[in-house]
C-alpha atoms as a PDB file:
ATOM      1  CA  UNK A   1     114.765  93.366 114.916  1.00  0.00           C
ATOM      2  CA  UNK A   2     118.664  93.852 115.871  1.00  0.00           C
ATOM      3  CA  UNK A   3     118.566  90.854 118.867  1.00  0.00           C
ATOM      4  CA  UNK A   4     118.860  87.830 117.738  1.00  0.00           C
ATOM      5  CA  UNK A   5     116.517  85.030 119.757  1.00  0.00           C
ATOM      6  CA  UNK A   6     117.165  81.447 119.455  1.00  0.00           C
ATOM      7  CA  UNK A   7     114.535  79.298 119.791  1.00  0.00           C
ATOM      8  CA  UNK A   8     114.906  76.671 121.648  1.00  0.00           C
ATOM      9  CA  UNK A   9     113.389  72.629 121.897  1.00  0.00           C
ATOM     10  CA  UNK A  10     114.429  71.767 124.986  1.00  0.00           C
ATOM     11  CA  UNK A  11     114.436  67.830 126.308  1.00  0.00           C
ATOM     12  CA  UNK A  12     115.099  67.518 129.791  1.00  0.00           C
ATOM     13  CA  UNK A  13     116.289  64.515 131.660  1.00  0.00           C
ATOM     14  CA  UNK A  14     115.220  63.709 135.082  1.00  0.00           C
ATOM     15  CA  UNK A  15     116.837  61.840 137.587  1.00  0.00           C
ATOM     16  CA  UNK A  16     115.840  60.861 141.198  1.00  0.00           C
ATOM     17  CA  UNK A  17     118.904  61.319 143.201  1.00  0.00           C
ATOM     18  CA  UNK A  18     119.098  60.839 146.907  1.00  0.00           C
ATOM     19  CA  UNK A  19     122.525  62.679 147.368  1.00  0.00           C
ATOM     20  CA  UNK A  20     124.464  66.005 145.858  1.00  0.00           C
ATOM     21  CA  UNK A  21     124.505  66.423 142.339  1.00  0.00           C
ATOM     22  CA  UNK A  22     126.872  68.130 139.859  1.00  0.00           C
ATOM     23  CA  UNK A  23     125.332  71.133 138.397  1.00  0.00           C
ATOM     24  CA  UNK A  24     126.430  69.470 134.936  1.00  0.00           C
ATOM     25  CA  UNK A  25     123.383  67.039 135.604  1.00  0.00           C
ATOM     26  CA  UNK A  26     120.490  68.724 135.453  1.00  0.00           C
ATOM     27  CA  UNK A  27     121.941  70.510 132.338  1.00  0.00           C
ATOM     28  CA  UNK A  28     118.957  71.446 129.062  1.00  0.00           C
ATOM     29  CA  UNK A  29     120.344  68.290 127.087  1.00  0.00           C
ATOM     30  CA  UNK A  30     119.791  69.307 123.282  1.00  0.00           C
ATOM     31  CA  UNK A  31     119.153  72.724 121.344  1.00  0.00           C
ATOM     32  CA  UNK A  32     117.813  72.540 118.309  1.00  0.00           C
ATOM     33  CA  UNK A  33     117.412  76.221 116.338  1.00  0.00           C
ATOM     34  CA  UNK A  34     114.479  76.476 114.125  1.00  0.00           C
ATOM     35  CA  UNK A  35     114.229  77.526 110.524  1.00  0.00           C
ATOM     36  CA  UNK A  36     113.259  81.581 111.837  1.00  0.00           C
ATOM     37  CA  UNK A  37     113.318  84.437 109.240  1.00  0.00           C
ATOM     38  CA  UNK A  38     113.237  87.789 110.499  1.00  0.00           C
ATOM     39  CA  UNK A  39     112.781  91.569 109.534  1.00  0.00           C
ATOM     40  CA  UNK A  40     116.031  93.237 109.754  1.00  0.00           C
ATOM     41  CA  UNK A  41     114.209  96.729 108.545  1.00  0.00           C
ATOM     42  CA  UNK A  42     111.007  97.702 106.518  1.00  0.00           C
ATOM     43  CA  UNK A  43     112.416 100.467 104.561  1.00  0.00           C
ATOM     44  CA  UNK A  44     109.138 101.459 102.761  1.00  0.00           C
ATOM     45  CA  UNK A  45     106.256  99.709 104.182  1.00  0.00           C
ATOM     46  CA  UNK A  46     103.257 101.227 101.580  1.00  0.00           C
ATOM     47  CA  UNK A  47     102.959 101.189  97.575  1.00  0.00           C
ATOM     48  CA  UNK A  48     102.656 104.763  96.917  1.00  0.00           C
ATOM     49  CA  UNK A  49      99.989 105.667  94.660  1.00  0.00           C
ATOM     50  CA  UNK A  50     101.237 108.466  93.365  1.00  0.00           C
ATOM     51  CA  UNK A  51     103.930 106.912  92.337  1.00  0.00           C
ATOM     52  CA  UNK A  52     101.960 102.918  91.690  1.00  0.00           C
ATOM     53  CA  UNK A  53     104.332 101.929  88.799  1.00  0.00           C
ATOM     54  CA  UNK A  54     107.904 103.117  90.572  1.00  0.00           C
ATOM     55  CA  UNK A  55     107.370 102.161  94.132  1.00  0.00           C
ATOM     56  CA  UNK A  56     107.244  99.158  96.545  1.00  0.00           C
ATOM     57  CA  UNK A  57     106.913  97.593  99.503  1.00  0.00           C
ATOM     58  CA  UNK A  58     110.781  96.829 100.727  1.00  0.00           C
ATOM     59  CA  UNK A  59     112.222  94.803 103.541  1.00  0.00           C
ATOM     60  CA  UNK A  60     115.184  92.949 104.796  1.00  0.00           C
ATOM     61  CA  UNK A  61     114.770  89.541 105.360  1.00  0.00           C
ATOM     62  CA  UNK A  62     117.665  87.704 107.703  1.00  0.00           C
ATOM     63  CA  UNK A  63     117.683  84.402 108.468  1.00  0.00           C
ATOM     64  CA  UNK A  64     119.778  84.194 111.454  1.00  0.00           C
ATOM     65  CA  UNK A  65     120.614  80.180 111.731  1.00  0.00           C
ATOM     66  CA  UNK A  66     121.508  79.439 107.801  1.00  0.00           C
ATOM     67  CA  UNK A  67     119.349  76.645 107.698  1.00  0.00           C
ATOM     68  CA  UNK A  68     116.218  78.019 105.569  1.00  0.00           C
ATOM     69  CA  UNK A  69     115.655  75.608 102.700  1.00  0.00           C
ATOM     70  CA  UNK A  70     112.415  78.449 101.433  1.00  0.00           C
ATOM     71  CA  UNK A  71     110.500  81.214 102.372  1.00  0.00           C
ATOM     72  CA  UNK A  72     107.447  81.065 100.420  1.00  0.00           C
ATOM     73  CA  UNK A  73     104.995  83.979 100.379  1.00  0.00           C
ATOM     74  CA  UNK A  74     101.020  83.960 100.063  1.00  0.00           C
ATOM     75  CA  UNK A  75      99.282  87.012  99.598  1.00  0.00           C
ATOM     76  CA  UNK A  76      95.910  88.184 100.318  1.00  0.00           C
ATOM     77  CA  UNK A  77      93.578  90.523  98.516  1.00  0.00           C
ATOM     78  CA  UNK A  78      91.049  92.843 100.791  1.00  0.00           C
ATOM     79  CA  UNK A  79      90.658  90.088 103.073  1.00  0.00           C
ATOM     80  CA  UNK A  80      89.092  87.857 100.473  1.00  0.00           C
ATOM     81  CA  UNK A  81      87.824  84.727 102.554  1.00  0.00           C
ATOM     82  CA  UNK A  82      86.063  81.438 100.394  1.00  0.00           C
ATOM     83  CA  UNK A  83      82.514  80.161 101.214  1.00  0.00           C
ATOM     84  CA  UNK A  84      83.989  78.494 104.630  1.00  0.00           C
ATOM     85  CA  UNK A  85      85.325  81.853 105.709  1.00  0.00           C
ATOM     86  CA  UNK A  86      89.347  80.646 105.139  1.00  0.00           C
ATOM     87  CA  UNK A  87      91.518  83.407 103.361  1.00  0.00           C
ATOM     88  CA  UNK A  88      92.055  82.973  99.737  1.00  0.00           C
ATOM     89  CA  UNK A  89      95.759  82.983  99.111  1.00  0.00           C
ATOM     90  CA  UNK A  90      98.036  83.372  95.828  1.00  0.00           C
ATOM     91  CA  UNK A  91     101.414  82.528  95.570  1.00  0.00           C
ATOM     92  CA  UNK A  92     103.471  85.246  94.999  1.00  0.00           C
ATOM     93  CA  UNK A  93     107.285  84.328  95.699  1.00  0.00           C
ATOM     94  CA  UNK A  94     109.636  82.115  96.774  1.00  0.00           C
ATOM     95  CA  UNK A  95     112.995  82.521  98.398  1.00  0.00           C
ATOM     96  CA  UNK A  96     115.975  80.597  99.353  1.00  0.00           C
ATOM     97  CA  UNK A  97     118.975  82.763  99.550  1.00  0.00           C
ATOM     98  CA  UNK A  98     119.527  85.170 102.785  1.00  0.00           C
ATOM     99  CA  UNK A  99     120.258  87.528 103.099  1.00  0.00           C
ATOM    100  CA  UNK A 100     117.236  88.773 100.860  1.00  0.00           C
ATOM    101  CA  UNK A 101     116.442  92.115  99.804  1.00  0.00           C
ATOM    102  CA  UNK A 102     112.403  91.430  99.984  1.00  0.00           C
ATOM    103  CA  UNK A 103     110.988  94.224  97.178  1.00  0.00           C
ATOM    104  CA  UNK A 104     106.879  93.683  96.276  1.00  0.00           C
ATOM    105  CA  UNK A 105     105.853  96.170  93.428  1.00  0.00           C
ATOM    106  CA  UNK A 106     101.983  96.705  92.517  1.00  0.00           C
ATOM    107  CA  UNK A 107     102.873  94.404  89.111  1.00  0.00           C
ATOM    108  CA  UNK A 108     103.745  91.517  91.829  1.00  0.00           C
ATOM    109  CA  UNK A 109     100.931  92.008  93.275  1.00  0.00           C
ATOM    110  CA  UNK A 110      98.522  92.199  90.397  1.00  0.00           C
ATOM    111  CA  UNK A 111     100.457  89.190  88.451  1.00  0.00           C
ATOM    112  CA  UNK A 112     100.145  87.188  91.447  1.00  0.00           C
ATOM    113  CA  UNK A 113      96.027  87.622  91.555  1.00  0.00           C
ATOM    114  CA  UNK A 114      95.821  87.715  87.975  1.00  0.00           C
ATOM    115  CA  UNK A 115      94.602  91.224  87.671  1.00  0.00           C
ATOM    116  CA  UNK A 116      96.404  94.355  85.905  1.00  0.00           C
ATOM    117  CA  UNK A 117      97.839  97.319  87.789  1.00  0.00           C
ATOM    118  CA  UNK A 118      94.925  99.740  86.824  1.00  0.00           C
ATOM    119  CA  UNK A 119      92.427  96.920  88.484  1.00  0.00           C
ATOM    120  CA  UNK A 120      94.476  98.221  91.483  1.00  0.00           C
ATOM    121  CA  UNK A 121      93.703 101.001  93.775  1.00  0.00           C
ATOM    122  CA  UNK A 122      94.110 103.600  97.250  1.00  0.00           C
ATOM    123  CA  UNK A 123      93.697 101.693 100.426  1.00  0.00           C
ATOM    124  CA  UNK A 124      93.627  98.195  98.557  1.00  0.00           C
ATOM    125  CA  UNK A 125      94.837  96.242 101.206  1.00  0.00           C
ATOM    126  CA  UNK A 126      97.897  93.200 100.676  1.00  0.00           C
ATOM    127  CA  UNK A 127      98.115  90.512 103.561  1.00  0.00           C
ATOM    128  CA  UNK A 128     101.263  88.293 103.228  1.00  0.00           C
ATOM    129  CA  UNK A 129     101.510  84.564 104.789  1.00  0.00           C
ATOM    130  CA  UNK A 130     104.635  82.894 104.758  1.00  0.00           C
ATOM    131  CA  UNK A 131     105.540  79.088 104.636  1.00  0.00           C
ATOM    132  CA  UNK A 132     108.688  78.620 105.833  1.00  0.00           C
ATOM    133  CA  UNK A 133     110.757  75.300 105.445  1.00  0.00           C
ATOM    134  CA  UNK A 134     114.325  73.766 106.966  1.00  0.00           C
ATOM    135  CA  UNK A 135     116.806  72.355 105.992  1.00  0.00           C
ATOM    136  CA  UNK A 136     115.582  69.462 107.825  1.00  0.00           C
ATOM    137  CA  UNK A 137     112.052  69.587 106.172  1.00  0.00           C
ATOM    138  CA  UNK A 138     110.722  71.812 109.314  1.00  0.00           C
ATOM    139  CA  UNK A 139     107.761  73.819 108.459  1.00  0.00           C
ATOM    140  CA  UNK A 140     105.909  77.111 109.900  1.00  0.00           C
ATOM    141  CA  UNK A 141     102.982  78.443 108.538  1.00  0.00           C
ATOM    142  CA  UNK A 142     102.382  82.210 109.323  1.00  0.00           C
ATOM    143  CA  UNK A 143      98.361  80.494 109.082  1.00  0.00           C
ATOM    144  CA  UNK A 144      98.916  78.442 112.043  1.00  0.00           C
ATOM    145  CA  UNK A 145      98.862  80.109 115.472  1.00  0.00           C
ATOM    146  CA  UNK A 146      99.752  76.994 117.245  1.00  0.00           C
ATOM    147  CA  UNK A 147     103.334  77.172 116.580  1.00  0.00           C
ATOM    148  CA  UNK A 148     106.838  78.058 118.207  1.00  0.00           C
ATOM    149  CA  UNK A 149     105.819  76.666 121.426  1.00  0.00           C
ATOM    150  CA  UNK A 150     102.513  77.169 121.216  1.00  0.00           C
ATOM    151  CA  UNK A 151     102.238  80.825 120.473  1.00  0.00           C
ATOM    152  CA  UNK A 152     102.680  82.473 117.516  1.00  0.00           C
ATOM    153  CA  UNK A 153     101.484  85.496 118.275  1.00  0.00           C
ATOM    154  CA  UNK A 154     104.677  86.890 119.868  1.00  0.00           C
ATOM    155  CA  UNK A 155     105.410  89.988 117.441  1.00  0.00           C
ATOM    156  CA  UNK A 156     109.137  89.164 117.074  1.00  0.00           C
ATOM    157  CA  UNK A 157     108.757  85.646 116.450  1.00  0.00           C
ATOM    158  CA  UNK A 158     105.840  86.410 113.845  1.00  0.00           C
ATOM    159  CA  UNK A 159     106.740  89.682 112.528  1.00  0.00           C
ATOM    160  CA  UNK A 160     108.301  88.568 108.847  1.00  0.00           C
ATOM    161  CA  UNK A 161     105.227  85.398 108.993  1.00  0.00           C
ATOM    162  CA  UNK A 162     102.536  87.683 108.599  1.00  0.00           C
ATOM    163  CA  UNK A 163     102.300  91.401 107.679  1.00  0.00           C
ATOM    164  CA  UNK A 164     100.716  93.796 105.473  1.00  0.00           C
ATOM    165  CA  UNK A 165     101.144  96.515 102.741  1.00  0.00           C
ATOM    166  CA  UNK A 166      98.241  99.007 101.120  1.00  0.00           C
ATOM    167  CA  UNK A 167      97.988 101.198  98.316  1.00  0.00           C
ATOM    168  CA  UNK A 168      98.066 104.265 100.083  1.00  0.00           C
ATOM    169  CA  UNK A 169      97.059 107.862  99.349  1.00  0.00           C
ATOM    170  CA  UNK A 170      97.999 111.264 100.295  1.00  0.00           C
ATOM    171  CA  UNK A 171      96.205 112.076 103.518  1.00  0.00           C
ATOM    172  CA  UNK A 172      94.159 115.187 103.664  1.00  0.00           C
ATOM    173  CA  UNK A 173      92.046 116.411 106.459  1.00  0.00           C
ATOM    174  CA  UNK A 174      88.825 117.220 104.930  1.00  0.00           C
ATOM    175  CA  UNK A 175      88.547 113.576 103.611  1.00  0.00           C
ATOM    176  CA  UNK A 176      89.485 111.759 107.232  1.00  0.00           C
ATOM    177  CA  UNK A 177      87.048 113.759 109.278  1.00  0.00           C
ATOM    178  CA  UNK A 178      83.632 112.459 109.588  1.00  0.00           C
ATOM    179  CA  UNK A 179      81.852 109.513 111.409  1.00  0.00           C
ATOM    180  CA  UNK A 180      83.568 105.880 111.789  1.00  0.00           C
ATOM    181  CA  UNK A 181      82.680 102.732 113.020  1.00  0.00           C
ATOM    182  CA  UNK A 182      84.696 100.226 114.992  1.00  0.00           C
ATOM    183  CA  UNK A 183      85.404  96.959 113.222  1.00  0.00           C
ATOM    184  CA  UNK A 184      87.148  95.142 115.056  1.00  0.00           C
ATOM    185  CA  UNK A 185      88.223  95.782 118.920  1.00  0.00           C
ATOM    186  CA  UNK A 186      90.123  92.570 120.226  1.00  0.00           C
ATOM    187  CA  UNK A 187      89.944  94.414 123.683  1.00  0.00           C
ATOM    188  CA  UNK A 188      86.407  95.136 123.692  1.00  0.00           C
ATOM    189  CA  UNK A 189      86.706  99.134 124.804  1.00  0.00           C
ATOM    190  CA  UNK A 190      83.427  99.866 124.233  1.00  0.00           C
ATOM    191  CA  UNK A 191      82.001  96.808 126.550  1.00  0.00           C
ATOM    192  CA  UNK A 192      80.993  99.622 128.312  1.00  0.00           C
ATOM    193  CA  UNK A 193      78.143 100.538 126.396  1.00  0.00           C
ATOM    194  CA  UNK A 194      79.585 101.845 122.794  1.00  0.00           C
ATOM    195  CA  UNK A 195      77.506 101.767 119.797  1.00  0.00           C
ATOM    196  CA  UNK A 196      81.014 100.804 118.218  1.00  0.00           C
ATOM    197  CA  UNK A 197      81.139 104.588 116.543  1.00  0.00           C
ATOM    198  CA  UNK A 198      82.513 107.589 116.729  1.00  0.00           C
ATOM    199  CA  UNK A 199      83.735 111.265 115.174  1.00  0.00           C
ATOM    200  CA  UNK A 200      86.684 112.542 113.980  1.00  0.00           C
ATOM    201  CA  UNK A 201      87.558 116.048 113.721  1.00  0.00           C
ATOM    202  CA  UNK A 202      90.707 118.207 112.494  1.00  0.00           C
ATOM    203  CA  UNK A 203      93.768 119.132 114.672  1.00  0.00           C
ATOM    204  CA  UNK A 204      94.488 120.167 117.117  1.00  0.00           C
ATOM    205  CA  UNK A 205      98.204 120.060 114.803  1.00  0.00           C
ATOM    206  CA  UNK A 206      98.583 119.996 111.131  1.00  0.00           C
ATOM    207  CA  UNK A 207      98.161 116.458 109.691  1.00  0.00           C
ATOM    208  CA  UNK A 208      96.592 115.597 112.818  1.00  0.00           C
ATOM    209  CA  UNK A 209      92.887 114.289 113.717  1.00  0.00           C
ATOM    210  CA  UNK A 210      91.071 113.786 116.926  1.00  0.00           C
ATOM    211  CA  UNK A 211      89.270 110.053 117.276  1.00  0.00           C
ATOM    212  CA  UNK A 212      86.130 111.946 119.285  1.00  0.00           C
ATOM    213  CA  UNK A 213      86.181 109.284 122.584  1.00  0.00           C
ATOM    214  CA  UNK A 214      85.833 106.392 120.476  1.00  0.00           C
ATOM    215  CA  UNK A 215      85.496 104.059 123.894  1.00  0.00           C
ATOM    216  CA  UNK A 216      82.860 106.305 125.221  1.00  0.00           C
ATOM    217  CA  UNK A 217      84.427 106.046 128.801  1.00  0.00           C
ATOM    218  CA  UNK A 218      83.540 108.250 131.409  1.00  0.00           C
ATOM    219  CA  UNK A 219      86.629 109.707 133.074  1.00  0.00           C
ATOM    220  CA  UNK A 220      86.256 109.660 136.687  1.00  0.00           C
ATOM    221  CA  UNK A 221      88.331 112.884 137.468  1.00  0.00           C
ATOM    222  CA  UNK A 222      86.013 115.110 135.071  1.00  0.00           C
ATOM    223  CA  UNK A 223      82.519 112.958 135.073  1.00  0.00           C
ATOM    224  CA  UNK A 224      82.355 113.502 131.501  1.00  0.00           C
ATOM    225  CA  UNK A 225      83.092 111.590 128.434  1.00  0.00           C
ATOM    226  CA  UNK A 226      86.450 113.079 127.228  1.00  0.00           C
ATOM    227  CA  UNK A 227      88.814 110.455 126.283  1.00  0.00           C
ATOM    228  CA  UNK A 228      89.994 111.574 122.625  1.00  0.00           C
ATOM    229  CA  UNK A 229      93.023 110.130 121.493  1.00  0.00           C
ATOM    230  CA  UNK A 230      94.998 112.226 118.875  1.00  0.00           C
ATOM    231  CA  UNK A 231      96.176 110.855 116.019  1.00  0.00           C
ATOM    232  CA  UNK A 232      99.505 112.198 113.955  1.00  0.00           C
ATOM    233  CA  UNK A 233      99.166 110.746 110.006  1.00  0.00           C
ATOM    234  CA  UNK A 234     102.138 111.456 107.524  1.00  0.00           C
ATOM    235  CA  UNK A 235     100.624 113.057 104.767  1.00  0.00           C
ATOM    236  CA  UNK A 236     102.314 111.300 102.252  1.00  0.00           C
ATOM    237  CA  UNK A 237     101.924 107.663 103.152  1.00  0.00           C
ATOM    238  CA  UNK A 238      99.035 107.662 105.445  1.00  0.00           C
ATOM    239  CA  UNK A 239     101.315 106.006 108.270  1.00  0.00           C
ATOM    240  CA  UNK A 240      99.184 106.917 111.695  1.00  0.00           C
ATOM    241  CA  UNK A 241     101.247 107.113 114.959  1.00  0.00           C
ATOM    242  CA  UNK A 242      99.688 107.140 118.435  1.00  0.00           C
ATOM    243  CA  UNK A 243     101.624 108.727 121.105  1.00  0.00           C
ATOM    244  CA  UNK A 244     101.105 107.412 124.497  1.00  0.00           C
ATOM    245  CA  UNK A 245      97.883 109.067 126.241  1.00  0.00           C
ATOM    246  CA  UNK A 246      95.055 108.979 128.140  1.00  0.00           C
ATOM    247  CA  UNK A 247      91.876 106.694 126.194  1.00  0.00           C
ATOM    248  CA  UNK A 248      89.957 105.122 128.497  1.00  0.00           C
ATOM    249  CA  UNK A 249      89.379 103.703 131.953  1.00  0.00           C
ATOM    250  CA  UNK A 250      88.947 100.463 134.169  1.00  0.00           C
ATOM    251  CA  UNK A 251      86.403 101.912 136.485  1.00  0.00           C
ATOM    252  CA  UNK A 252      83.698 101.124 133.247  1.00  0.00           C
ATOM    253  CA  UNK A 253      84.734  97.642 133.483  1.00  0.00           C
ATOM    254  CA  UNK A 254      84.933  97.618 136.914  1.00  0.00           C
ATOM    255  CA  UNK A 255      88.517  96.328 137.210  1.00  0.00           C
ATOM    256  CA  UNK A 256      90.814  97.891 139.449  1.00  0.00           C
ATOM    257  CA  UNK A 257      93.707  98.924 137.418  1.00  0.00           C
ATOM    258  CA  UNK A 258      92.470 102.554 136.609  1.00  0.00           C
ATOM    259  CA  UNK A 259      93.823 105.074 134.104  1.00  0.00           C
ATOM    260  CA  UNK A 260      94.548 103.161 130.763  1.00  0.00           C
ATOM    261  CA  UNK A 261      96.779 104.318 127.847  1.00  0.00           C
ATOM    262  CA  UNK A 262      96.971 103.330 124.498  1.00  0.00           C
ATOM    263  CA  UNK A 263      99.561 103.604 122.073  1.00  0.00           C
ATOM    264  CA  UNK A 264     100.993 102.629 118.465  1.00  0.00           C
ATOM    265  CA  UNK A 265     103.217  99.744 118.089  1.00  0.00           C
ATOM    266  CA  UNK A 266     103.989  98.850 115.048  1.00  0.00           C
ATOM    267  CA  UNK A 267     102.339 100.776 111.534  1.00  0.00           C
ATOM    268  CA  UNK A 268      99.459 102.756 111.446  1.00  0.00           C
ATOM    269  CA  UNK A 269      97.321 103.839 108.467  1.00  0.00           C
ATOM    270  CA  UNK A 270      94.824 105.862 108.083  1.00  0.00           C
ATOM    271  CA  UNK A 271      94.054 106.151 104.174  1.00  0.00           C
ATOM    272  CA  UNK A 272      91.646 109.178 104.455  1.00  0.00           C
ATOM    273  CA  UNK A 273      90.281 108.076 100.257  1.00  0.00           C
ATOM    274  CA  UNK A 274      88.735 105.196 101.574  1.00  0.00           C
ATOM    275  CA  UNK A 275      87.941 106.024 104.925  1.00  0.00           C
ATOM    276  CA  UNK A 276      90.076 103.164 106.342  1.00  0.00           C
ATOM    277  CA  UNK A 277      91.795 103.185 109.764  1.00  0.00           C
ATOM    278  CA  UNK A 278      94.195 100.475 110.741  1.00  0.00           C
ATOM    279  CA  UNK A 279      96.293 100.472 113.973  1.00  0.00           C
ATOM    280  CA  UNK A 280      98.209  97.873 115.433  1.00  0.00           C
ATOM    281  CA  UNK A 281      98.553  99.706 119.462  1.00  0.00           C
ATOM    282  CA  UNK A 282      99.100  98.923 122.631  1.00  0.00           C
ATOM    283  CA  UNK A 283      96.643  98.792 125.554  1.00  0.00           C
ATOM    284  CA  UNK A 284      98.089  99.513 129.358  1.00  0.00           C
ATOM    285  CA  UNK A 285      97.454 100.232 132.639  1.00  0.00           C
ATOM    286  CA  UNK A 286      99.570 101.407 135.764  1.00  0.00           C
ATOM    287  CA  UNK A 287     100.920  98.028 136.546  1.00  0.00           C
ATOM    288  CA  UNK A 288     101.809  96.485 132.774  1.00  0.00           C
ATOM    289  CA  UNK A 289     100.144  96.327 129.593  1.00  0.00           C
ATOM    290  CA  UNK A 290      98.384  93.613 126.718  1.00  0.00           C
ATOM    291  CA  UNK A 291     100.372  93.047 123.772  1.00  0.00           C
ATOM    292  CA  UNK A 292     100.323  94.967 120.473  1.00  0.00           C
ATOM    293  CA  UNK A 293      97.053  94.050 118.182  1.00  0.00           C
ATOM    294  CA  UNK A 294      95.040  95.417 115.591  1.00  0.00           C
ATOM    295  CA  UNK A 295      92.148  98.294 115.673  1.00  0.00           C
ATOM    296  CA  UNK A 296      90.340  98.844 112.733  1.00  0.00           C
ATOM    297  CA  UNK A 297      87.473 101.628 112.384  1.00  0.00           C
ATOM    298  CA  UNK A 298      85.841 102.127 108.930  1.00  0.00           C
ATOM    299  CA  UNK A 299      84.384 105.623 107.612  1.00  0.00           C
ATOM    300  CA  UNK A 300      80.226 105.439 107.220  1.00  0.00           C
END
């Protein structure tokens, strides 16, 4: 993220006045900036397995205000949760000194859970969470989502609090296509009567697969159900791009917005070895759309 963004605690003063005032007056009174760490790029955001022992996940970490004390990272194995359904987190690193060239090799990874490398495998899936502290003893925890005035779940201000690397594999057709199942849907698609799966099938482009109308919405211009969304997947990482189409529409909710899109933003996977697709996209609509989240569908 080139921009900078400062954010802000603002404390304003009122005052009752019963004439003019100075524009000086009514002036934001203090401006604190908080202890923010950001992605400047993810240069290679999978482990490859083909290459487990020489490659890494690899990022730039800037924090833009100089007053990080440390940036401690938690990691995450296959969503491992304990008996009251929290995440199970080992430390991994610490860091205190930015700019930081951020490099997590599968030996991290498997010291940090107290594993070897062989334990490790394709599509194993890494979720960081990041405790960041000030200078002045200021804490964020990518965990809590009350934070940074009361939403954390901006993508810029959360992007280098809590992200993800796999194991990937080399994508090949033959082992994506098949039947899948949505997992997890934050904006409920198939309220409109889905069973939650659906097909996938090769092309219509090399290293390309068709999600089969995974919403199961009936287009209104055709009467039929033929919203497929098209899916591009690099074959060497497994990173899945969406291109801005056609998947579904508001007249099966009965809103009036019509047509809706979807789209990737952000990284895709689809790691065809373990039947695992994972897209972070983009609903819309005509007028606007909902902000990037996560749509998982697993291979039956």
């Amino acid at each position: 993220m080139k921009n900078l963004v400062k954010l802000c605690l603002v404390v304003f003063s009122t005052t009752l006045f019963f004439s003019c005032e100075d524009d000086e007056k009514n002036q934001i009174t203090d401006t604190v900036n908080a202890p923010w760490v950001y992605f400047d790029s993810i240069d290679s955001p999978v482990i490859d397995v083909t290459n487990i022992e020489g490659s890494s996940f690899e990022a730039k970490l800037v924090a833009p205000f100089d007053n990080v004390a440390s940036y401690e990272i938690f990691v995450n194995y296959n969503l491992a949760e304990d008996a009251d359904e929290n995440r199970i987190l080992f430390p991994l690193r610490t860091i205190t000194d930015f700019p930081a060239d951020l490099s997590i090799t599968a030996a991290d990874l498997a010291a940090a859970l107290g594993v070897t490398v062989p334990d490790l495998g394709p599509g194993d899936q890494f979720d960081f969470f990041v405790e960041i502290t000030g200078n002045d003893g200021t804490v964020f925890n990518g965990l809590d989502e009350t934070q940074f005035l009361g939403d954390i779940n901006n993508p810029g201000l959360q992007q280098a609090l809590v992200y993800t690397t796999f194991i990937s594999c080399p994508f090949t057709v033959e082992e994506a296509v098949g039947t899948y199942t949505i997992t997890n849907d934050v904006w409920g698609y198939e309220a409109s009567g889905s069973d939650g799966q659906f097909e996938v099938i090769a092309g219509p482009g090399p290293n390309e697969i068709t999600m089969v109308n995974p919403f199961e919405h009936v287009n209104p211009a055709t009467g039929e159900q033929d919203y497929n969304v098209v899916i591009s997947v690099d074959p060497n990482s497994g990173i899945a791009t969406i291109a801005r189409q056609e998947a579904w529409h508001c007249d099966n909710f009965g809103c009036p917005y019509g047509q809706g899109f979807i789209e990737t933003r952000g990284t895709g996977f689809l790691f065809a070895c373990t039947g695992t697709l994972t897209i972070t996209a983009r609903a819309s609509v005509g007028i606007g759309g909902w902000s990037p989240a996560a749509f998982v569908a697993n291979k039956n």
